[in-house]
C-alpha atoms as a PDB file:
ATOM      1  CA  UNK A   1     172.564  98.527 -27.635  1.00  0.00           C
ATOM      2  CA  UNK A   2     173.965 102.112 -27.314  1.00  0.00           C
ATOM      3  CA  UNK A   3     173.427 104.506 -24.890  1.00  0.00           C
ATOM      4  CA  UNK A   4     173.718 108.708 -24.998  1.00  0.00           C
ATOM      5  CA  UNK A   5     176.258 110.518 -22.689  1.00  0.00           C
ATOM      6  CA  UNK A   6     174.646 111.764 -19.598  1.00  0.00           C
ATOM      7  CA  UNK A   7     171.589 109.213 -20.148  1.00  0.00           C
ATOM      8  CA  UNK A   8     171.550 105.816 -18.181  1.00  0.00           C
ATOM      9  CA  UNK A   9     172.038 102.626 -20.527  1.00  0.00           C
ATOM     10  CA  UNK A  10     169.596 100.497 -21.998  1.00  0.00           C
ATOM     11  CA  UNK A  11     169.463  96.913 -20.178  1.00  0.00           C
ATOM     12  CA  UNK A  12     167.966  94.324 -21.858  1.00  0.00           C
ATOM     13  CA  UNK A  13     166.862  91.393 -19.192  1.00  0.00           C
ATOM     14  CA  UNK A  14     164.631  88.734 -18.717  1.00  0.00           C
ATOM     15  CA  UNK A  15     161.904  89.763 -17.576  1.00  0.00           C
ATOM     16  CA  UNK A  16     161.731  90.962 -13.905  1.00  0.00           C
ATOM     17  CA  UNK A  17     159.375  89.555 -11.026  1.00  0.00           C
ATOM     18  CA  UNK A  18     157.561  92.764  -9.828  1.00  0.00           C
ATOM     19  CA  UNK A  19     159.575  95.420  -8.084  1.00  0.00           C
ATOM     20  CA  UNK A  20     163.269  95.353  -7.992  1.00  0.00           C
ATOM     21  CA  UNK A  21     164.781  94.430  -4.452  1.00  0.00           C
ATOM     22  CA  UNK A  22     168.449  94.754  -3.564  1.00  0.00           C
ATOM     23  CA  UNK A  23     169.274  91.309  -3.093  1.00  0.00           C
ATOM     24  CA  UNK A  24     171.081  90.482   0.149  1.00  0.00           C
ATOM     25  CA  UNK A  25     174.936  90.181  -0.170  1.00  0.00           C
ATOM     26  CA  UNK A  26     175.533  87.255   1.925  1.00  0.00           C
ATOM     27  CA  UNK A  27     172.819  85.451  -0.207  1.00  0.00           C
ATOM     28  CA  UNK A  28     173.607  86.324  -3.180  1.00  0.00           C
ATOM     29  CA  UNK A  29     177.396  85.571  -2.268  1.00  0.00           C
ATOM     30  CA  UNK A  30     176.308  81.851  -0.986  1.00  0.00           C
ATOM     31  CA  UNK A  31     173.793  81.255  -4.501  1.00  0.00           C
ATOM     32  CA  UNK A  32     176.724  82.032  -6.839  1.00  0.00           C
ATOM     33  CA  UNK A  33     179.109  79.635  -4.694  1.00  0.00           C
ATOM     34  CA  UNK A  34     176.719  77.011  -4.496  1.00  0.00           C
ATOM     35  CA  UNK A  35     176.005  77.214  -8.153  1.00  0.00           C
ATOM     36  CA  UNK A  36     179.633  76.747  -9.361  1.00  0.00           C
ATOM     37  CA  UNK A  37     180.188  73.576  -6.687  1.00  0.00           C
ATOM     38  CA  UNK A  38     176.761  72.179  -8.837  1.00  0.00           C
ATOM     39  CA  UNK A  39     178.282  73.273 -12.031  1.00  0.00           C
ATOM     40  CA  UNK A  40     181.184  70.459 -10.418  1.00  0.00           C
ATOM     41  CA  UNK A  41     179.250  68.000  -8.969  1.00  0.00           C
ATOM     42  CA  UNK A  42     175.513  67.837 -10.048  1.00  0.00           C
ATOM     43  CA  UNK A  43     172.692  66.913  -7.431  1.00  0.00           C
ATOM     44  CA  UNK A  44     169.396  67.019  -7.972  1.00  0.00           C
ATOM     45  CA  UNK A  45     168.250  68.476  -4.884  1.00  0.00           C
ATOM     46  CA  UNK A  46     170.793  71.045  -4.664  1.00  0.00           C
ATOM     47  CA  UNK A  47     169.542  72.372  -8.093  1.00  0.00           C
ATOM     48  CA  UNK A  48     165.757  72.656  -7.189  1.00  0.00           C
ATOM     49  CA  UNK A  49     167.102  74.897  -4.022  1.00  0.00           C
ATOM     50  CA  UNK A  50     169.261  77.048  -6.622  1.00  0.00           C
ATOM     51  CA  UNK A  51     167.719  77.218 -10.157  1.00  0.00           C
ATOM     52  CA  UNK A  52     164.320  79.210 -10.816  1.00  0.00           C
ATOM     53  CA  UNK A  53     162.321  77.861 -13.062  1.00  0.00           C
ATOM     54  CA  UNK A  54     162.075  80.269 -15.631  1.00  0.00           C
ATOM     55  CA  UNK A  55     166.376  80.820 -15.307  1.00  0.00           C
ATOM     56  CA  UNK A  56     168.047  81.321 -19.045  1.00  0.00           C
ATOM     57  CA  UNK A  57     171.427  81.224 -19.962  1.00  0.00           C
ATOM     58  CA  UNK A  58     172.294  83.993 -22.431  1.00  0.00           C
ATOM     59  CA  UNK A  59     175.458  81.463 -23.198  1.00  0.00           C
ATOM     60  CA  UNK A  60     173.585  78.638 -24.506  1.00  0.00           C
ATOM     61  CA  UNK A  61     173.657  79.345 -28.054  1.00  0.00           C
ATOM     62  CA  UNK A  62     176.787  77.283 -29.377  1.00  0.00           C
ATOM     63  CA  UNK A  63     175.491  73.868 -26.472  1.00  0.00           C
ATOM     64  CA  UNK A  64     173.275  70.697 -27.442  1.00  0.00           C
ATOM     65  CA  UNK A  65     169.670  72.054 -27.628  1.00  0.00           C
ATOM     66  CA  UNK A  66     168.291  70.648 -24.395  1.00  0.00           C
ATOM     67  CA  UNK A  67     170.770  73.639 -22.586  1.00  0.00           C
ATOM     68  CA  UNK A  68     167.920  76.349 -24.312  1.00  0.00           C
ATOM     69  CA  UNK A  69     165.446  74.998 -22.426  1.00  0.00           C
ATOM     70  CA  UNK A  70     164.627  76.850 -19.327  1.00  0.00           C
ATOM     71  CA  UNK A  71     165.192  76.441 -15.815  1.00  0.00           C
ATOM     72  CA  UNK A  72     166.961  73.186 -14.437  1.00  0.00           C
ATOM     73  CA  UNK A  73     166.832  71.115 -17.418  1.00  0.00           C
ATOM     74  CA  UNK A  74     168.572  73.583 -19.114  1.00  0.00           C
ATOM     75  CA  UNK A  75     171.041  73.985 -17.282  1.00  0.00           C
ATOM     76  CA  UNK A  76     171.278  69.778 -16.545  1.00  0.00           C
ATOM     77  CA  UNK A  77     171.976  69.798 -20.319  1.00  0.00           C
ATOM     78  CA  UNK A  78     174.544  72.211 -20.073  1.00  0.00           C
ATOM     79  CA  UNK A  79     176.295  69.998 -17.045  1.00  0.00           C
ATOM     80  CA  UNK A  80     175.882  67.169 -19.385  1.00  0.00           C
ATOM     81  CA  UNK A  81     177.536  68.750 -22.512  1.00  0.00           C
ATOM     82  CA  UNK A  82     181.055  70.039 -20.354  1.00  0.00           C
ATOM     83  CA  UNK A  83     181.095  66.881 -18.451  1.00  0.00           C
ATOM     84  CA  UNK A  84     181.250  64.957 -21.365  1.00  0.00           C
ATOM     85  CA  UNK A  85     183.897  66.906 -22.679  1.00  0.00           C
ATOM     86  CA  UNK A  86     186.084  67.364 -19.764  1.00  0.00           C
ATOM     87  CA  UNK A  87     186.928  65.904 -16.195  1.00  0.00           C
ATOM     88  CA  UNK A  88     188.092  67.334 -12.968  1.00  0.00           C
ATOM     89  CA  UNK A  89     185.864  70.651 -14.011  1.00  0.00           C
ATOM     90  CA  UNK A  90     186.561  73.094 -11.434  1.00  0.00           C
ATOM     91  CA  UNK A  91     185.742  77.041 -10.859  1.00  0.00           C
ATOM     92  CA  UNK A  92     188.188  78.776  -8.473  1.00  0.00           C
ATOM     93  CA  UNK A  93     186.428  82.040  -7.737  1.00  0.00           C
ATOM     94  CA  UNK A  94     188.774  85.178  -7.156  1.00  0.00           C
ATOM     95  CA  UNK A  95     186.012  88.156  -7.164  1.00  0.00           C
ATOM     96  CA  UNK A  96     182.580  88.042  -6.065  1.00  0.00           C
ATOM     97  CA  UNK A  97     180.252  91.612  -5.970  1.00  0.00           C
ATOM     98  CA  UNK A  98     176.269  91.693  -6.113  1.00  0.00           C
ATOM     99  CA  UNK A  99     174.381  95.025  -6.857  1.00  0.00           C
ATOM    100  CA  UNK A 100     170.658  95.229  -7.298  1.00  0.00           C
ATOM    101  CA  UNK A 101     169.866  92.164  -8.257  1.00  0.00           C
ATOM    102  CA  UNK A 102     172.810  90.944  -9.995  1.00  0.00           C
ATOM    103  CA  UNK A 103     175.745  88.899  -8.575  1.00  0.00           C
ATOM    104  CA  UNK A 104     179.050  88.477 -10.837  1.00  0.00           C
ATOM    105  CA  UNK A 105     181.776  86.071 -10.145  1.00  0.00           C
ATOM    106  CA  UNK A 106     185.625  86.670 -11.601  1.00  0.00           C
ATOM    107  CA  UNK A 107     186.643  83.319 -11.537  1.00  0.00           C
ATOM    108  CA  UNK A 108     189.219  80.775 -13.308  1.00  0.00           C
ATOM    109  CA  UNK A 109     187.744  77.329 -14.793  1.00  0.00           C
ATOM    110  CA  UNK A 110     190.425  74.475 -14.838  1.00  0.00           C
ATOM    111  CA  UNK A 111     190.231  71.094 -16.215  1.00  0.00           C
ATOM    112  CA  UNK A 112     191.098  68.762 -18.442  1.00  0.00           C
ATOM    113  CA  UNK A 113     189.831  67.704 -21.971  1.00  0.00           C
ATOM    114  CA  UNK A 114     189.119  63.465 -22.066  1.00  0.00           C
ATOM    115  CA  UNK A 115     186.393  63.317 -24.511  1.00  0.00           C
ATOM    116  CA  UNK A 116     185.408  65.481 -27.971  1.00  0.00           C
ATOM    117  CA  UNK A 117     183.990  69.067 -27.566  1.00  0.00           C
ATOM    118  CA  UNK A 118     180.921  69.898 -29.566  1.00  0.00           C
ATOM    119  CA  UNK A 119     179.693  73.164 -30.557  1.00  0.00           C
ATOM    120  CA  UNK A 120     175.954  73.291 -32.290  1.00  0.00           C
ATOM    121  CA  UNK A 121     174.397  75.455 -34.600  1.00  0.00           C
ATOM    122  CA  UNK A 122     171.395  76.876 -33.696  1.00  0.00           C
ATOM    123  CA  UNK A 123     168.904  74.884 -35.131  1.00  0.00           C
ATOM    124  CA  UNK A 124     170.652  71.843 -33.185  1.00  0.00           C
ATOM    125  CA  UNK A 125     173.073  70.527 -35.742  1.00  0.00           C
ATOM    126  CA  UNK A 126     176.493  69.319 -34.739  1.00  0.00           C
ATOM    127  CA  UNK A 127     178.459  72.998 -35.480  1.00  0.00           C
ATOM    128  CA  UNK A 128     182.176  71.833 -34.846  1.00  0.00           C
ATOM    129  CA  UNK A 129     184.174  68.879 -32.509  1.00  0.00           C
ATOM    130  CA  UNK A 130     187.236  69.492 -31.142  1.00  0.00           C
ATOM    131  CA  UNK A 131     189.004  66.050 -30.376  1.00  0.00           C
ATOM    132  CA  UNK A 132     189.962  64.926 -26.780  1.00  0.00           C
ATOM    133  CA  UNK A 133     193.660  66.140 -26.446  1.00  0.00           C
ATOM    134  CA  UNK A 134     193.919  64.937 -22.982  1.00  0.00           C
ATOM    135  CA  UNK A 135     195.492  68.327 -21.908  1.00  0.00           C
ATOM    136  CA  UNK A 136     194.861  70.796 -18.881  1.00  0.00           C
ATOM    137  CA  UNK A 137     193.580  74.254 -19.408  1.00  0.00           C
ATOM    138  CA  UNK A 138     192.623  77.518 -16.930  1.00  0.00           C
ATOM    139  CA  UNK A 139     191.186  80.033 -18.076  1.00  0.00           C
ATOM    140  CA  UNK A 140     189.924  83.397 -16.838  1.00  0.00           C
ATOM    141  CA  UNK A 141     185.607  84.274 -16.621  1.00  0.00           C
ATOM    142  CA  UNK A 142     183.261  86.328 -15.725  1.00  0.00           C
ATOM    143  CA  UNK A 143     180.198  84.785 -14.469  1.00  0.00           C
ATOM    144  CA  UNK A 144     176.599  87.125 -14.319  1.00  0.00           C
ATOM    145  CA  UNK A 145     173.962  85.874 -12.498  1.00  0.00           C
ATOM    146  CA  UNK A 146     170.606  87.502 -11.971  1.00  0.00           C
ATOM    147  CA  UNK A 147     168.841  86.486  -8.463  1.00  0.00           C
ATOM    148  CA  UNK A 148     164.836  86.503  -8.322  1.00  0.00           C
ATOM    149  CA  UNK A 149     162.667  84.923  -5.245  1.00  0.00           C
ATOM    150  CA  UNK A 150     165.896  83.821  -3.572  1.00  0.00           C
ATOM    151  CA  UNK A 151     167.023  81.458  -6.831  1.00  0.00           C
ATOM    152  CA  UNK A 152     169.431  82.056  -9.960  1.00  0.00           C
ATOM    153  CA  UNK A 153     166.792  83.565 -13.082  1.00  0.00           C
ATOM    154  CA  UNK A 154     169.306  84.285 -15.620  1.00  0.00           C
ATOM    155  CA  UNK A 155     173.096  83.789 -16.476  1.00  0.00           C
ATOM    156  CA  UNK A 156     175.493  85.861 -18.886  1.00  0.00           C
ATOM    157  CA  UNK A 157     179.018  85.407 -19.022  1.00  0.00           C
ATOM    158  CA  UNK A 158     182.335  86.212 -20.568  1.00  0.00           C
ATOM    159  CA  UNK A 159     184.617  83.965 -21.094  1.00  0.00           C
ATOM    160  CA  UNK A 160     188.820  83.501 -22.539  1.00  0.00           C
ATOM    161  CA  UNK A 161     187.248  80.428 -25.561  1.00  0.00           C
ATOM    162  CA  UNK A 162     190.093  81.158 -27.139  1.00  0.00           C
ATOM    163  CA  UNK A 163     192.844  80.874 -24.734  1.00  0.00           C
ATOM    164  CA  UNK A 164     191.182  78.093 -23.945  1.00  0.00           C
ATOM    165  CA  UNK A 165     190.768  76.384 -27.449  1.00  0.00           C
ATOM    166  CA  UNK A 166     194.775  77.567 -27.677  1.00  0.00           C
ATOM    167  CA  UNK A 167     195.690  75.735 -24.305  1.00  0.00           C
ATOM    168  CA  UNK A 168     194.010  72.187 -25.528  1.00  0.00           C
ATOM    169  CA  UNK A 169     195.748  72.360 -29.030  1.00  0.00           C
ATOM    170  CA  UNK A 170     192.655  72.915 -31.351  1.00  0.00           C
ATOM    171  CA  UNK A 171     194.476  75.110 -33.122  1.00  0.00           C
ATOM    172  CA  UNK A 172     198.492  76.699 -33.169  1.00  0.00           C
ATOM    173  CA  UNK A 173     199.217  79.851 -30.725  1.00  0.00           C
ATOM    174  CA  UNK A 174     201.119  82.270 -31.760  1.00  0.00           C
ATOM    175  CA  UNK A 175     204.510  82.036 -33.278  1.00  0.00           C
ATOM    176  CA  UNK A 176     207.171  84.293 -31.865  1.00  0.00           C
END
């Protein structure tokens, strides 16, 4: 996606329930909270209170291929796939700032790896597992969340996979 000097950029989204509302800041500030304490520690009701049903996560692309389904059994599956891989999963948030209708978290995801991670191609196929090291990691993200009707509708999200890969031993760091 490119954009011209002067011109605004292009934004390609999910599609949008009818006109665009600012979304309120404490709102938006308590969804993205209470979405990272679910990403800890699933519950059911919780979820249906925070998860629209047509939510996506841009990020689902390497996870088992229950995570691309859409709203919360997606992201169950996606629960399901880090929990299996790691315990004591925890999101410290730093940075939190909503605009329009978009609320982004800075935040740093600790844990520590006690079973094998698996990464899947995308037609479903085991891609790549990493072995449990046992290790501790924390790494920095950036979480993206797009609010409709007072729920979470879509996620994006950068993220430090390699520091992170580095930190658990899947492969050497640099030599110095």
């Amino acid at each position: 996606m490119s954009a011209q000097l002067g011109s605004q950029p292009t934004v390609f989204d999910t599609p949008r329930s009818d006109p665009v509302a600012p979304i309120d800041l404490e709102r938006a500030h308590d969804l993205l909270v209470r979405g990272f304490r679910l990403m800890e520690s699933w519950d059911d009701t919780e979820a249906a209170a925070l998860i629209a049903p047509k939510y996506t996560n841009a990020e689902a692309a390497p996870e088992p291929p229950p995570a691309h389904l859409p709203g919360i059994p997606g992201v169950r599956a996606t629960y399901e796939w880090l929990h299996t891989a790691y315990e004591d999963l925890h999101w410290t948030l730093h940075t939190i700032v909503a605009e329009g209708e978009w609320v982004v978290a800075r935040v740093t995801m600790s844990g520590r790896q006690s079973g094998p991670f698996t990464t899947y191609t995308p037609d479903g196929q085991v891609a790549q597992e990493m072995p449990a090291t046992g290790r501790t990691f924390a790494v920095t993200q950036s979480h993206w969340y797009r609010i409709a009707d007072g729920q979470l509708i879509e996620h994006q999200a950068d993220r430090d996979d390699l520091g992170q890969g580095m930190q658990l031993g899947w492969f050497p760091g640099p030599s110095h």
